[in-house]
Structure formats: structure tokens, C-alpha cells
Protein backbone atom coordinates (compact mmCIF):
# COMPACT_ATOMS: atom_id res chain seq x y z
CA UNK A 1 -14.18 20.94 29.76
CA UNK A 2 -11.35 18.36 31.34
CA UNK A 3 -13.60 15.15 30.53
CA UNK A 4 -14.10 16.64 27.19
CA UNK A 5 -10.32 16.92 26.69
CA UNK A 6 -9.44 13.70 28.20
CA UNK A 7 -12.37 12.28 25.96
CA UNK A 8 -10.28 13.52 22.98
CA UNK A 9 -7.20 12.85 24.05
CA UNK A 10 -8.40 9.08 24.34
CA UNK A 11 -9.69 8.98 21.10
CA UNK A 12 -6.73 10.45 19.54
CA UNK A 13 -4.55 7.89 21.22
CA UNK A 14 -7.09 4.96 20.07
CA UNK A 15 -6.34 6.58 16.19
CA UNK A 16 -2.66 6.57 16.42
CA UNK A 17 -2.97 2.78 17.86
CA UNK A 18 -5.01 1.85 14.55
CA UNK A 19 -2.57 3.69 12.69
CA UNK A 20 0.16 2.15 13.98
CA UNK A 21 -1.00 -0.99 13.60
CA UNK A 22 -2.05 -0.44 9.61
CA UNK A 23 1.19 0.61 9.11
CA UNK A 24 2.45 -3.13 10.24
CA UNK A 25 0.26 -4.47 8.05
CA UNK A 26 1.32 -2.74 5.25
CA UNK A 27 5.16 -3.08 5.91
CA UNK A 28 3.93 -7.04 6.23
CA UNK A 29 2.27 -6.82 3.02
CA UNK A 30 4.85 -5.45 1.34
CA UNK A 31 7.45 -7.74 2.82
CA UNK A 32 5.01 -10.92 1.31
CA UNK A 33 4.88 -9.63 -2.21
CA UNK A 34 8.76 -8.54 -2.34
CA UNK A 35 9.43 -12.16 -1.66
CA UNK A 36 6.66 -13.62 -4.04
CA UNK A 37 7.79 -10.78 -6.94
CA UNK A 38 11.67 -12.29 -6.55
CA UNK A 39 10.59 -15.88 -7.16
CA UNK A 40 8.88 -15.22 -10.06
CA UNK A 41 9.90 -16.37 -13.46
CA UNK A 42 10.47 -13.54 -15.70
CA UNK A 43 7.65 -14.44 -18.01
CA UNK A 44 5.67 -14.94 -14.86
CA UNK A 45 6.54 -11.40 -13.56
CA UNK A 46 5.68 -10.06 -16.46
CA UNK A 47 2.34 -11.12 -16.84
CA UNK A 48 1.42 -10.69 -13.25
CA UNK A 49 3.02 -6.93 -14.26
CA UNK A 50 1.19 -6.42 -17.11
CA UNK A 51 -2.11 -7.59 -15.76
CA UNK A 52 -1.97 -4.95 -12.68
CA UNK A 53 -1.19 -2.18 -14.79
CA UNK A 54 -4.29 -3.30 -17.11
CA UNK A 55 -6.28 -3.56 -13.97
CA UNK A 56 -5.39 -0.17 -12.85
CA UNK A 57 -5.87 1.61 -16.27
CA UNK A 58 -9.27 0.29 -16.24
CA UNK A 59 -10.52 1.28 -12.27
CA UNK A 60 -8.37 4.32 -11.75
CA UNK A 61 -8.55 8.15 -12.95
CA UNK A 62 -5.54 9.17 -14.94
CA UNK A 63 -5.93 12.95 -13.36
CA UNK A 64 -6.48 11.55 -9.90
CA UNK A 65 -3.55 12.58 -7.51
CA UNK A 66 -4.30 9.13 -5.34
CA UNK A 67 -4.09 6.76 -8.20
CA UNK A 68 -1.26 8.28 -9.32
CA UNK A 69 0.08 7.75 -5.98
CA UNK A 70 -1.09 3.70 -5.93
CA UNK A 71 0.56 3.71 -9.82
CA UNK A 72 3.75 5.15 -8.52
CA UNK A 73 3.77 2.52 -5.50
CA UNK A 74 3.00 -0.44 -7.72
CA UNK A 75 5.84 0.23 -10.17
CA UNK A 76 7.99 0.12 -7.23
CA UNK A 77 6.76 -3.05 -5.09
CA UNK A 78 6.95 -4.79 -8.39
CA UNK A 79 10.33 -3.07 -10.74
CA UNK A 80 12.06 -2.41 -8.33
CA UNK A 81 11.24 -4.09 -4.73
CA UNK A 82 12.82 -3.71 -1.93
CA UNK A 83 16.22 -5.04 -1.45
């Protein structure tokens, strides 16, 4: 019973690692576009705009509670990135 409990307690650690390292990669991500987004010219940023919301439409359920999630966190990254 211990080596099963360490056994998960290990793997949950390993998970939270990967996790934690996603996250970075995300926040790094995010960081890149932010920059690219503000050197845009507007014309630029709008057609990079309109072309990922185009995109989405096409690939992603309307009704689907996880593409409404990536909709909501497009808008943001690129109407309003961070400051």
C-alpha cells in the first residue's frame, strides 16, 4: 500500500512539473504575440484579426463551451493585449 502511494505521489508531482512548465510556455507565448500584435500596422492588425476570427468560425462549434473559451482568449491577446 506505501509503494503504491509513493508511486502516486510521484506521478502526481511529475504532472504538476509538466503543468508548470506549460504554463511558461504559454505566459511566453503570450508575451511573443503581445509584442508582435503592438507593432502591427493597423491595416495589418486588422487583417491578421479578421483572418483568425474567419479561421475560428470555420473549425470551432458555436455551442462548444471550449471554443468559446479560445474565442474569448483571442479577442483579448489581440483587442486588448496585455499592457
Amino acid at each position: 500500500m506505501k509503494n503504491l502511494i509513493a508511486e502516486l505521489l510521484v506521478k502526481l508531482a511529475e504532472k504538476e512539473a509538466t503543468a508548470k512548465e506549460q504554463m511558461a510556455q504559454i505566459e511566453a507565448l503570450e508575451i511573443v504575440v503581445t509584442a508582435l500584435v503592438r507593432k502591427l500596422e493597423p491595416q495589418q492588425h486588422l487583417a491578421i484579426t479578421t483572418s483568425i476570427e474567419t479561421a475560428i468560425d470555420n473549425v470551432a462549434d458555436a455551442g462548444d463551451e471550449n471554443a468559446q473559451l479560445l474565442r474569448n482568449y483571442i479577442e483579448k491577446l489581440l483587442r486588448h493585449p496585455r499592457q
